[in-house]
C-alpha atoms as a PDB file:
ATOM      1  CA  UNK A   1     119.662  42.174 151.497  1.00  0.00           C
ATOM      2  CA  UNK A   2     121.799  39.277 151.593  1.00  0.00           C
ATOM      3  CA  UNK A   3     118.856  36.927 151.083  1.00  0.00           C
ATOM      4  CA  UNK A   4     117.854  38.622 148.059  1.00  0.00           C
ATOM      5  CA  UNK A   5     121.808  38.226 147.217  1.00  0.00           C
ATOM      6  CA  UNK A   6     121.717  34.562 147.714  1.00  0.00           C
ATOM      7  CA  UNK A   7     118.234  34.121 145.739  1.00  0.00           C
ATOM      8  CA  UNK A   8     120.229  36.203 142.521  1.00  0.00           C
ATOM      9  CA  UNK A   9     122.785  34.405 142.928  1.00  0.00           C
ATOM     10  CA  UNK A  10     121.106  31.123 143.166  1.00  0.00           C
ATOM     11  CA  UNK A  11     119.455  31.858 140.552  1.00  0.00           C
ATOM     12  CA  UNK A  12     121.810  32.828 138.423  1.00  0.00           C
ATOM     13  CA  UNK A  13     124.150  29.696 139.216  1.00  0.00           C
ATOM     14  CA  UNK A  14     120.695  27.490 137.873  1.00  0.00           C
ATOM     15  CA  UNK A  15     120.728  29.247 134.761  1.00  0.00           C
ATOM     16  CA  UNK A  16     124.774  28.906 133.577  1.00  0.00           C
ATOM     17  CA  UNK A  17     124.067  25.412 134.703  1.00  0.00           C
ATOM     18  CA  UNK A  18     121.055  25.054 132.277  1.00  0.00           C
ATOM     19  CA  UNK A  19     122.711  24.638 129.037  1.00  0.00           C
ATOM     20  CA  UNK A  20     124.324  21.264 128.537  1.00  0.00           C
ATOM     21  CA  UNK A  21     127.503  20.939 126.494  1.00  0.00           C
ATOM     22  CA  UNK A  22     127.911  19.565 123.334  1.00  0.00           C
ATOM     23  CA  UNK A  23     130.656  19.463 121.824  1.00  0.00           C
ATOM     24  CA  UNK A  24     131.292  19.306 117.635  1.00  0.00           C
ATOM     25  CA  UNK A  25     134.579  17.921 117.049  1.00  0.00           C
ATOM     26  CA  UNK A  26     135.538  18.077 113.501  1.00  0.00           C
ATOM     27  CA  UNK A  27     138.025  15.775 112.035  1.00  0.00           C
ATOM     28  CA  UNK A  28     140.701  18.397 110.581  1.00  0.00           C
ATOM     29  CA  UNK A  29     141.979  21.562 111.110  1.00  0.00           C
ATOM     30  CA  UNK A  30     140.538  24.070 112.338  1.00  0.00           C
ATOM     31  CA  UNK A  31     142.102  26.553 109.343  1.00  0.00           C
ATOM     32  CA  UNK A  32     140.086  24.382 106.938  1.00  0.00           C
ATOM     33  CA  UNK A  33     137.244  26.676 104.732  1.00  0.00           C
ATOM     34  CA  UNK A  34     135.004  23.582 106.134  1.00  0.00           C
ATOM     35  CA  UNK A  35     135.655  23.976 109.701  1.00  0.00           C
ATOM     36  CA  UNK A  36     133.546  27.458 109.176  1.00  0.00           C
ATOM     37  CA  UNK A  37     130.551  25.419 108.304  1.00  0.00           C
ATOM     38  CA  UNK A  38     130.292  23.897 112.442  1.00  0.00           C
ATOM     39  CA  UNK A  39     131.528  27.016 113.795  1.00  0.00           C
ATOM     40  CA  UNK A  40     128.325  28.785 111.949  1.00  0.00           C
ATOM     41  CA  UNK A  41     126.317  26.126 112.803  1.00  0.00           C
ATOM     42  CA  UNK A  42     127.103  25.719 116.421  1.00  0.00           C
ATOM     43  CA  UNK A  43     126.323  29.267 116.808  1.00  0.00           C
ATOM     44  CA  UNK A  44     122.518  29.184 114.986  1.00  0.00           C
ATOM     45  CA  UNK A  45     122.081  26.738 117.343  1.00  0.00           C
ATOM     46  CA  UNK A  46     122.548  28.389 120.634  1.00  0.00           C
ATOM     47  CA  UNK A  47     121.049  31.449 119.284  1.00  0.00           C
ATOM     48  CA  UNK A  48     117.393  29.271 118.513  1.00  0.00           C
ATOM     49  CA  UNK A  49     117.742  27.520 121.791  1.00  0.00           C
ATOM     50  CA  UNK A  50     118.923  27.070 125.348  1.00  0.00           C
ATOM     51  CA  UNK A  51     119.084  23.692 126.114  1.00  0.00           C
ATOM     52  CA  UNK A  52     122.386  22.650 125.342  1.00  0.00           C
ATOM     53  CA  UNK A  53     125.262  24.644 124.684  1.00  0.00           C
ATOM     54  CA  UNK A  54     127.269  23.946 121.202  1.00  0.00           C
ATOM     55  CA  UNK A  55     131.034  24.193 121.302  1.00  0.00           C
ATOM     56  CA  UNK A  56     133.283  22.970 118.458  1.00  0.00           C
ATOM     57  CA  UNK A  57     136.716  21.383 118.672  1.00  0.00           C
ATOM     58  CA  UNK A  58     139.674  20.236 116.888  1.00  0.00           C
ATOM     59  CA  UNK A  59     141.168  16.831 117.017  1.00  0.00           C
ATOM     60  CA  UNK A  60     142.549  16.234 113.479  1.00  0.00           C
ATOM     61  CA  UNK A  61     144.899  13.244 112.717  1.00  0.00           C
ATOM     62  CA  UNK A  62     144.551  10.001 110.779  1.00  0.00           C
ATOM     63  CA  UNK A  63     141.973  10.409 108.372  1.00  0.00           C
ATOM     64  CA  UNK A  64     139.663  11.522 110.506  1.00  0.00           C
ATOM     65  CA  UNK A  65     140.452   8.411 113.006  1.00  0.00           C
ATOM     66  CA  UNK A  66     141.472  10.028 116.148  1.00  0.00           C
ATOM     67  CA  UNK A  67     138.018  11.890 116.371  1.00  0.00           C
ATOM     68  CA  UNK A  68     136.208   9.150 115.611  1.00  0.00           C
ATOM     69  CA  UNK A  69     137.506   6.985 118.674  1.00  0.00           C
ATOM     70  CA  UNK A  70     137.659  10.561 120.872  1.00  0.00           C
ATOM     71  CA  UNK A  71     133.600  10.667 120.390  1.00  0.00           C
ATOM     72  CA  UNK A  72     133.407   6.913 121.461  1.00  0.00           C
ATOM     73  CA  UNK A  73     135.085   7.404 124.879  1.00  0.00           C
ATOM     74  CA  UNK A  74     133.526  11.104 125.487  1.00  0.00           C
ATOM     75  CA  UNK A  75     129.887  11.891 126.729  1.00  0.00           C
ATOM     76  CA  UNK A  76     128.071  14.472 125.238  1.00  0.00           C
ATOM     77  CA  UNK A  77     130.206  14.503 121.971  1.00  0.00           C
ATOM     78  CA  UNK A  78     129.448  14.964 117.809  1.00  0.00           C
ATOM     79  CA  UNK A  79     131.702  14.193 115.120  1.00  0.00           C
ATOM     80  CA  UNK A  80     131.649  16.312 112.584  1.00  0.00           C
ATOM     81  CA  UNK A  81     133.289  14.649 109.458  1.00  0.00           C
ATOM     82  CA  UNK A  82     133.151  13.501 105.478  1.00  0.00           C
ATOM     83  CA  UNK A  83     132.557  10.419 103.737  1.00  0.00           C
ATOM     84  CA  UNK A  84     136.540  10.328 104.694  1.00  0.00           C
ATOM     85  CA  UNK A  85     134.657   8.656 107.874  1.00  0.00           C
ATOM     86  CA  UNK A  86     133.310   5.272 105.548  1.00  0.00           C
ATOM     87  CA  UNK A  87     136.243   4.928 103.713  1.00  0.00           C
ATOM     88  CA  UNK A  88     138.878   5.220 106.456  1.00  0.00           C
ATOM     89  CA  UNK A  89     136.928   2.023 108.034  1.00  0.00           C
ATOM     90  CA  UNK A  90     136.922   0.157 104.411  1.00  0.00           C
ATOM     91  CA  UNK A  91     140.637   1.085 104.114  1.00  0.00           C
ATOM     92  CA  UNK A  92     142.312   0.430 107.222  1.00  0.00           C
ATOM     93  CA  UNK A  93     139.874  -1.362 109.289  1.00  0.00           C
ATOM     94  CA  UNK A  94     142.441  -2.492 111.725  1.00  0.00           C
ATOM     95  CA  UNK A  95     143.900   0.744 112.675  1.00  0.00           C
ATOM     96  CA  UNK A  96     140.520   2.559 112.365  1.00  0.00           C
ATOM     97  CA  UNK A  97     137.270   2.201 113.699  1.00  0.00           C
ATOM     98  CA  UNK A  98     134.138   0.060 114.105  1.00  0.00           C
ATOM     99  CA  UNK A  99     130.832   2.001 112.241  1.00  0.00           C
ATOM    100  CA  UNK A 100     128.973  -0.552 113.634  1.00  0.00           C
ATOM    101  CA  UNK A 101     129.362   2.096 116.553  1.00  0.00           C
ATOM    102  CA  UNK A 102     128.097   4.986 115.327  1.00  0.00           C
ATOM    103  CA  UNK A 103     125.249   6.241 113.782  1.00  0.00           C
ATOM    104  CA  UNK A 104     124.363   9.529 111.606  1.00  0.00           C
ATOM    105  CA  UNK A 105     122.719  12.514 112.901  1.00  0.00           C
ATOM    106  CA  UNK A 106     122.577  14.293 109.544  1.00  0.00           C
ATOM    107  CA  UNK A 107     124.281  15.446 106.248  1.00  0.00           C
ATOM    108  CA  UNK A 108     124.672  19.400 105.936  1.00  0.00           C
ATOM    109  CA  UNK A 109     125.617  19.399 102.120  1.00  0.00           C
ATOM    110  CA  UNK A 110     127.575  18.022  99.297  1.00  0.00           C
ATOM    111  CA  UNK A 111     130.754  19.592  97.914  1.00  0.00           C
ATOM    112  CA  UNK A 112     133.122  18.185  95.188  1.00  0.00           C
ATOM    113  CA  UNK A 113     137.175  18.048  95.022  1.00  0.00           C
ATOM    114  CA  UNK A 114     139.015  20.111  93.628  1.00  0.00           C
ATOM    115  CA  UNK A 115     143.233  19.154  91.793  1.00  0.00           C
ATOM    116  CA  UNK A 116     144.934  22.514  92.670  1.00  0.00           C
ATOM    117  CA  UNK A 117     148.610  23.128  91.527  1.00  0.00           C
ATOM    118  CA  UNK A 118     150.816  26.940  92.006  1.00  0.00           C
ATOM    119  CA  UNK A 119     152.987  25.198  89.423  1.00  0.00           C
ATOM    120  CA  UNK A 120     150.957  24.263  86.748  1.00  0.00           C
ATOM    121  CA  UNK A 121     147.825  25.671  85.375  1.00  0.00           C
ATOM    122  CA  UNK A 122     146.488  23.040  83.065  1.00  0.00           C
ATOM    123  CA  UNK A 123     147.157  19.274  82.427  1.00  0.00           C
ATOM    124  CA  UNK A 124     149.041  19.781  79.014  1.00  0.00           C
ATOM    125  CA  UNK A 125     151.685  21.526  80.876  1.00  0.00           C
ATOM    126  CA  UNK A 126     152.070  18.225  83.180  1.00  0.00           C
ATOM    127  CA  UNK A 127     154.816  15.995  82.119  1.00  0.00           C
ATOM    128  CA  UNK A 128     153.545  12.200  82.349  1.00  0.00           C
ATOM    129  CA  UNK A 129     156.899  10.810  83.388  1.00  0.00           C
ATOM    130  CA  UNK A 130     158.142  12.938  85.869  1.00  0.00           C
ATOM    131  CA  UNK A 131     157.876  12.216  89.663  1.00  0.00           C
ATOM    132  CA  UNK A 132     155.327  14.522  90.679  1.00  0.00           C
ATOM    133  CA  UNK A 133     153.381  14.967  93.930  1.00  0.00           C
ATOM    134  CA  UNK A 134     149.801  15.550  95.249  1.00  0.00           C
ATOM    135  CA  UNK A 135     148.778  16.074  98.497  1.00  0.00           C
ATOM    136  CA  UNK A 136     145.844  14.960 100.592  1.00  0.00           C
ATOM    137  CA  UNK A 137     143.873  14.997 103.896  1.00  0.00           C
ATOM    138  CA  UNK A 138     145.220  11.789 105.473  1.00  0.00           C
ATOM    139  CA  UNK A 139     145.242   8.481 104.429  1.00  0.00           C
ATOM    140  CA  UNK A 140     142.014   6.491 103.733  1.00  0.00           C
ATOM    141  CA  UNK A 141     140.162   9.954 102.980  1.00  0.00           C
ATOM    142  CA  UNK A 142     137.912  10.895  99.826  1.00  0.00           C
ATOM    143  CA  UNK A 143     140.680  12.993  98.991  1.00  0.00           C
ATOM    144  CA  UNK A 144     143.424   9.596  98.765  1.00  0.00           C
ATOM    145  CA  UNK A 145     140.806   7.768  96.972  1.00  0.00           C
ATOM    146  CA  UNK A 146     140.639  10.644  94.515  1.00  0.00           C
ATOM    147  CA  UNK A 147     144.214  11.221  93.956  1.00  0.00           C
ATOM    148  CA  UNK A 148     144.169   7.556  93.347  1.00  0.00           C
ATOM    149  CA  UNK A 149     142.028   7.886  90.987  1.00  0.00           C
ATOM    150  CA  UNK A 150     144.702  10.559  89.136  1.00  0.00           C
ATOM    151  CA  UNK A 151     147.865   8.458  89.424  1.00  0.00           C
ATOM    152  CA  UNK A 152     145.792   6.269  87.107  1.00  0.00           C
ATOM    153  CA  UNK A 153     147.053   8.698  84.471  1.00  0.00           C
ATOM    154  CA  UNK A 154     150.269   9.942  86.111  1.00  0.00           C
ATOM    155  CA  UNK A 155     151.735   6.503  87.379  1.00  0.00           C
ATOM    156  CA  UNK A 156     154.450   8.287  89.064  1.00  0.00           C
ATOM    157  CA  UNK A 157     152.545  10.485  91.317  1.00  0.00           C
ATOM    158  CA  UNK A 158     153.337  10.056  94.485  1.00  0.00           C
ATOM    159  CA  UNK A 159     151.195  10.817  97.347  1.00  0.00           C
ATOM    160  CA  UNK A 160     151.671  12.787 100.642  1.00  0.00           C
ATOM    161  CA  UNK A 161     149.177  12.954 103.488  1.00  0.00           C
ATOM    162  CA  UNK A 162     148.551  15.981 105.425  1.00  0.00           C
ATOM    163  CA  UNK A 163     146.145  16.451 108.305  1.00  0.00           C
ATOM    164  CA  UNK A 164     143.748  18.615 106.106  1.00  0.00           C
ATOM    165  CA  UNK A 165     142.808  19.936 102.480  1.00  0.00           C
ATOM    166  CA  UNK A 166     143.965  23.383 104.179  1.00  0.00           C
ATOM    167  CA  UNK A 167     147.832  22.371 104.355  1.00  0.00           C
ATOM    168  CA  UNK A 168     147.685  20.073 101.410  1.00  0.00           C
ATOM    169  CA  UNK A 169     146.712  22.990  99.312  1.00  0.00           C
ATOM    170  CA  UNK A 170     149.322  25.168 101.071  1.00  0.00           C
ATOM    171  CA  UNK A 171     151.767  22.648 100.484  1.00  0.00           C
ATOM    172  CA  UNK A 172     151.703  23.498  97.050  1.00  0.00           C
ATOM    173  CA  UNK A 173     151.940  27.251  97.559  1.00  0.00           C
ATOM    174  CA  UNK A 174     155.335  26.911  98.844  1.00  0.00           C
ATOM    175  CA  UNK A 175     156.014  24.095  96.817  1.00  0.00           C
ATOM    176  CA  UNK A 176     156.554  21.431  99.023  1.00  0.00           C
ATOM    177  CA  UNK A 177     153.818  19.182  96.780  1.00  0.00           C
ATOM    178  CA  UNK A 178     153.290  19.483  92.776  1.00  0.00           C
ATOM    179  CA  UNK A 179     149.070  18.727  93.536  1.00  0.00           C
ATOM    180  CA  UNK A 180     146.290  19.142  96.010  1.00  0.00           C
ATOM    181  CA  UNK A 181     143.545  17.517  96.313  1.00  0.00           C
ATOM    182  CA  UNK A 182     141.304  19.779  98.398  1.00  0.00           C
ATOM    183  CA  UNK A 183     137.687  21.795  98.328  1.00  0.00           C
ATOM    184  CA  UNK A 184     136.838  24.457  95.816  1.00  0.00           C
ATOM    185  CA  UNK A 185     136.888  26.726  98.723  1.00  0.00           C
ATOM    186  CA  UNK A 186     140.119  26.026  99.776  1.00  0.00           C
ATOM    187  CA  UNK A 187     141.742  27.022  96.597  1.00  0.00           C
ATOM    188  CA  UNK A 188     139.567  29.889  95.405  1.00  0.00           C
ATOM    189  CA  UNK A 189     140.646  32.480  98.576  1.00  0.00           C
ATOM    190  CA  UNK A 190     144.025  31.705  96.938  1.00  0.00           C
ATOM    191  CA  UNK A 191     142.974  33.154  93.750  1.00  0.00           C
ATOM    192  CA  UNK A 192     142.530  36.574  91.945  1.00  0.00           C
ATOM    193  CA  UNK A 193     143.922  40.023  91.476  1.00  0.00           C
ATOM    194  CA  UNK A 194     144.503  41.017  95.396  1.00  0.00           C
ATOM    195  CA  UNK A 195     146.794  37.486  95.618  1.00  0.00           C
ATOM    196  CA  UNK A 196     150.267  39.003  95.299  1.00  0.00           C
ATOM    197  CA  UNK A 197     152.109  36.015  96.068  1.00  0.00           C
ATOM    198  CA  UNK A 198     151.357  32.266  94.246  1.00  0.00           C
ATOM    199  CA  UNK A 199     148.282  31.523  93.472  1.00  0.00           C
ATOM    200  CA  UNK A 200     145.964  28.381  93.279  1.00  0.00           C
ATOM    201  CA  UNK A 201     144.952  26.994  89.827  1.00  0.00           C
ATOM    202  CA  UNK A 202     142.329  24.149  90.065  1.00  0.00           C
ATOM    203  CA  UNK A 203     142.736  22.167  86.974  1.00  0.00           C
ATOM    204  CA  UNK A 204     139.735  20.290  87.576  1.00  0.00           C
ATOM    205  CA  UNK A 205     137.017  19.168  90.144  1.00  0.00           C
ATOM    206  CA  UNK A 206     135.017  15.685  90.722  1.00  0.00           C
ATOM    207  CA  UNK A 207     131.375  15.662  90.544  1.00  0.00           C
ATOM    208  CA  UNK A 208     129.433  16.660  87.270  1.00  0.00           C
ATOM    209  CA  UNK A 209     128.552  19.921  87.813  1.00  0.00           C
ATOM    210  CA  UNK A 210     131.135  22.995  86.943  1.00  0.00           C
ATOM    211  CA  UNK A 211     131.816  25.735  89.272  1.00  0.00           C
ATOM    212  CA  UNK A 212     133.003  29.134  87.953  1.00  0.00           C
ATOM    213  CA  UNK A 213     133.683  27.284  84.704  1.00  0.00           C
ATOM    214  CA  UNK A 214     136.307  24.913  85.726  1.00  0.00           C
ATOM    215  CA  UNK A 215     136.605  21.991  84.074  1.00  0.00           C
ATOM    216  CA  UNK A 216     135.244  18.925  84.831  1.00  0.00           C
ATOM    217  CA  UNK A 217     138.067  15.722  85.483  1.00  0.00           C
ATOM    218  CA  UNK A 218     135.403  13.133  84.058  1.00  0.00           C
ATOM    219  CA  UNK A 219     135.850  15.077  80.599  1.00  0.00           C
ATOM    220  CA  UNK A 220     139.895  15.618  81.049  1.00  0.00           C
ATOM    221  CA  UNK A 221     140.420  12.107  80.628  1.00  0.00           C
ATOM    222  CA  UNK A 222     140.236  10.764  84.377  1.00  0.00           C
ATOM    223  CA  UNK A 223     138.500   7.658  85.522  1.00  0.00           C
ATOM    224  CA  UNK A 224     134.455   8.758  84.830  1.00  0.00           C
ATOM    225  CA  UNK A 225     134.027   7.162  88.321  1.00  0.00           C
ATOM    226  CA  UNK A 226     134.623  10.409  89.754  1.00  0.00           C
ATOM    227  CA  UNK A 227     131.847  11.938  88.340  1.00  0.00           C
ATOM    228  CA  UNK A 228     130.226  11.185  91.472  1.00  0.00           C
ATOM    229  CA  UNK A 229     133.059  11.684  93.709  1.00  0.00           C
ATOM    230  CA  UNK A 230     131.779  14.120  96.528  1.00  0.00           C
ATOM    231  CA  UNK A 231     132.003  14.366 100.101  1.00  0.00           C
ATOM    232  CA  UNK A 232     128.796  15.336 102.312  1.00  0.00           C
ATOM    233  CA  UNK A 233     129.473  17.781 105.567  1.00  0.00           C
ATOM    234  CA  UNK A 234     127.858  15.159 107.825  1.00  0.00           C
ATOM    235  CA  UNK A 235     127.361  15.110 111.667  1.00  0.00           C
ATOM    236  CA  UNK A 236     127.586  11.500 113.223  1.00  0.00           C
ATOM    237  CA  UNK A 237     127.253  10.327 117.150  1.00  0.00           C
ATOM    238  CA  UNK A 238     127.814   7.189 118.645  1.00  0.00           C
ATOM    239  CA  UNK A 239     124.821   4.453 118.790  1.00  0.00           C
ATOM    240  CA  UNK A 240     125.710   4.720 123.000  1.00  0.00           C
ATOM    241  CA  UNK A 241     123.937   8.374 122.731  1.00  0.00           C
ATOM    242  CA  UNK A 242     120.871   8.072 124.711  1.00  0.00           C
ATOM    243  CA  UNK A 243     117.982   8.519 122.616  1.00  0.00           C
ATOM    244  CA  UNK A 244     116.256  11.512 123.578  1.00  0.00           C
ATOM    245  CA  UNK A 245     119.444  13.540 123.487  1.00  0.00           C
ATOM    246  CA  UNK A 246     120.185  12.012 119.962  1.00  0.00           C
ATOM    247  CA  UNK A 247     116.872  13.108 118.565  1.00  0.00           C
ATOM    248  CA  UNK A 248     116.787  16.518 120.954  1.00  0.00           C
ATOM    249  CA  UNK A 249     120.323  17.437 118.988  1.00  0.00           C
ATOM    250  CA  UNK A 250     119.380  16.241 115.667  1.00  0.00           C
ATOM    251  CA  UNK A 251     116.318  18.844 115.622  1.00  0.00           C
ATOM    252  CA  UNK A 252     118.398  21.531 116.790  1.00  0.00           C
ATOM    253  CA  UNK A 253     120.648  21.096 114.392  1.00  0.00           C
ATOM    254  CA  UNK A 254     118.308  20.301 111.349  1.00  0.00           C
ATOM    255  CA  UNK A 255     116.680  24.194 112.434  1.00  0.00           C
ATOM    256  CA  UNK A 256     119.691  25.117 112.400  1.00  0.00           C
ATOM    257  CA  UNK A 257     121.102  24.167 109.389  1.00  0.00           C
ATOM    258  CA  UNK A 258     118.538  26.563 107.365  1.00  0.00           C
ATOM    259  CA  UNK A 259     119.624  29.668 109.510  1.00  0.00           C
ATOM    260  CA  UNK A 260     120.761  32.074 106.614  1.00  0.00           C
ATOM    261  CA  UNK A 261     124.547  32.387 107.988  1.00  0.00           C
ATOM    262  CA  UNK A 262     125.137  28.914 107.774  1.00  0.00           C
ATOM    263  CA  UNK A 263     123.585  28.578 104.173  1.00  0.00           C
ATOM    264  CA  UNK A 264     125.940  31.705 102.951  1.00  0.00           C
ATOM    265  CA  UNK A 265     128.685  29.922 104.234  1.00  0.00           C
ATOM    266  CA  UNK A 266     127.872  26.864 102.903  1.00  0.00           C
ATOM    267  CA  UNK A 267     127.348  28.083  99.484  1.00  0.00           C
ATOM    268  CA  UNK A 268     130.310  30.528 100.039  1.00  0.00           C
ATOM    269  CA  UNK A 269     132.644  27.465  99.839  1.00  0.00           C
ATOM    270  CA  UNK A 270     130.833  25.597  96.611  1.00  0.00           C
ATOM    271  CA  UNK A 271     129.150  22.586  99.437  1.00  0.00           C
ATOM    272  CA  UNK A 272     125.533  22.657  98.111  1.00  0.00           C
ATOM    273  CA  UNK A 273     122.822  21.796  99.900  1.00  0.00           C
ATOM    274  CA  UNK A 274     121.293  17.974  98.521  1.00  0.00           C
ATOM    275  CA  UNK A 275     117.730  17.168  98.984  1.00  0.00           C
ATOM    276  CA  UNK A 276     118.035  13.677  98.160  1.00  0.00           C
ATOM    277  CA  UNK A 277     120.455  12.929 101.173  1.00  0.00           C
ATOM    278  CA  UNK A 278     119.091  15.632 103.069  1.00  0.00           C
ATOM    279  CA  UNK A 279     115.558  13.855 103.282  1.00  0.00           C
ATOM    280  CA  UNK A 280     116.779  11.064 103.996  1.00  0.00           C
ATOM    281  CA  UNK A 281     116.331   9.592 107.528  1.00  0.00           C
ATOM    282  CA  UNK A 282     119.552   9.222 109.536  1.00  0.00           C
ATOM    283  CA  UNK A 283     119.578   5.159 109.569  1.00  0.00           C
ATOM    284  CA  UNK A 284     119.267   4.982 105.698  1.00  0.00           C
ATOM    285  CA  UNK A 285     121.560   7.895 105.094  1.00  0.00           C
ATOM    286  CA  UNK A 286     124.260   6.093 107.021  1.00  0.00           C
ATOM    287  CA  UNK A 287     123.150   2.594 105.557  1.00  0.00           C
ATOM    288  CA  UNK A 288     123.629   3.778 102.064  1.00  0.00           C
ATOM    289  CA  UNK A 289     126.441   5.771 102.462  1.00  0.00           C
ATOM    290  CA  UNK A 290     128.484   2.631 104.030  1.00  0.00           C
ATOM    291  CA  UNK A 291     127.274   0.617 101.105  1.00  0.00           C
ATOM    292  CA  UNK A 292     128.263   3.392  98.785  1.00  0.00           C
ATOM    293  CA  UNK A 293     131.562   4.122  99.391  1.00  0.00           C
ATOM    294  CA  UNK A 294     132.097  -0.161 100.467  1.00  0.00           C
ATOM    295  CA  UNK A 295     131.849  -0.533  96.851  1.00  0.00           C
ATOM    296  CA  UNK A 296     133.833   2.446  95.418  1.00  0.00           C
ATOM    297  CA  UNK A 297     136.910   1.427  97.917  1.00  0.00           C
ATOM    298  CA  UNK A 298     136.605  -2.552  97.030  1.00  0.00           C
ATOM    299  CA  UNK A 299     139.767  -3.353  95.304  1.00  0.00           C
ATOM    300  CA  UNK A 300     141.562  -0.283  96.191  1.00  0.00           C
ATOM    301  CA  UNK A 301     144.787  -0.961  97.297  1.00  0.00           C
ATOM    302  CA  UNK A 302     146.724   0.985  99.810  1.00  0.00           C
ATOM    303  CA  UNK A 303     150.273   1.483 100.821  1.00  0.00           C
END
């Protein structure tokens, strides 16, 4: 009896042992509409296999900085970020990052920004010279480069960073900021009948497709550049990654990606799914999007 014990036991010790660890850290909050997208993820991924073992964790801060350098010191490790992650490095590359280091795994989808405001509801009830206020996800994000993009027509403007598009869009339910820039997603739960307290009014979004009728920015007099202002879910992993673990996780994950939970979710929070970067492979993906945003950030200056 206690051989057939120890033989259970054994067994059962080999298979807890089985699954390898890896671990999805994602660059902001974990309150963030976004953050749902990994969560969903890392679970159709552990349900299609039993390899490796998906976790997800928080470590936001910085623009996304502090989980960039985390996954370069840490085995076994994703980053799940934005195109925040190329234009933190264009913005502050002394106090950021190398992406000479890293290397993309894949893209997820594409969603657009979002201006929120509980105070206003349109842009003819903003006054152009008052001090006024938008929030955003940190500096050297696709959100700062956006709300740069409206201080073009509200010189005063002032921005404030937060860790995530979740608080800056809370910030301006309890009025601590005039503006958010944020995802669809994270303004819309603040919206509608059952909302008792303020609500969030988006009073325009990037990109060049409406959602739910909402205007467009390029056609409210904002700089047409951000017409194609948009920020891919993307996963990315260090170039020190051995290979056949890169390309192991990077077909889990594209499977997983299509499970239906993850798509609902996806599409739940207005990030659409983009064939073009989609079918891209990983090296050009990564090449063009460093070009990309290289470009859009040259001249930009930063406090």
């Amino acid at each position: 009896m206690k051989k057939i014990l120890a033989i259970l036991l054994a067994t059962f010790a080999l298979s807890v042992s089985a699954a390898e660890t890896i671990t999805i850290v994602y660059s902001w909050s974990a309150a963030d509409v976004a953050a749902n997208y990994w969560r969903n993820l890392a679970e159709a991924a552990n349900k299609q296999q039993n390899q490796y073992k998906f976790i997800v964790d928080y470590r936001p801060g910085a623009g996304g900085t502090i989980a960039s350098n985390h996954i370069l010191n840490t085995q076994n490790v994703i980053q799940a970020t934005s195109s925040a992650f190329y234009i933190r490095a264009n913005l502050y590359p002394n106090e950021s990052y190398d992406l000479n280091k890293f290397q993309s795994v894949l893209p997820l989808c594409l969603a657009p920004f979002s201006i929120s405001s509980s105070k206003y509801k349109s842009w003819d009830e903003v006054p152009k010279d008052a001090r006024l206020t938008i929030g955003i996800s940190g500096l050297g994000t696709t959100t700062h480069l956006t709300a740069i993009q409206i201080t073009q027509k509200y010189p005063k403007m002032e921005i404030i960073p937060f860790k995530s598009t979740s608080e800056a869009v809370q910030a301006t339910l309890s009025d601590q900021t005039d503006f958010a820039v944020g995802f669809v997603g994270d303004s819309i739960q603040y919206q509608g009948p059952n909302i008792t307290n303020k609500q969030s009014n988006i009073l325009g979004i990037s990109g060049n497709r409406s959602i739910q009728g909402k205007p467009l920015l390029i056609n409210q007099g904002f700089p047409k550049v951000l017409g194609i202002f948009g920020s891919p879910a993307q996963a990315i992993a260090p170039v020190t990654m051995p290979e056949v673990k890169y390309n192991e996780i990077r077909q889990i994950l594209v499977k997983a990606v299509k499970d239906p939970k993850v798509v609902e979710v996806q599409e739940g929070d207005y990030c659409f799914h983009n064939t073009e970067i989609s079918d891209m492979p990983p090296a050009k993906f990564y090449q063009w999007s460093r070009d990309m945003w290289k470009n859009l950030t040259a001249g930009v200056k930063v406090n």
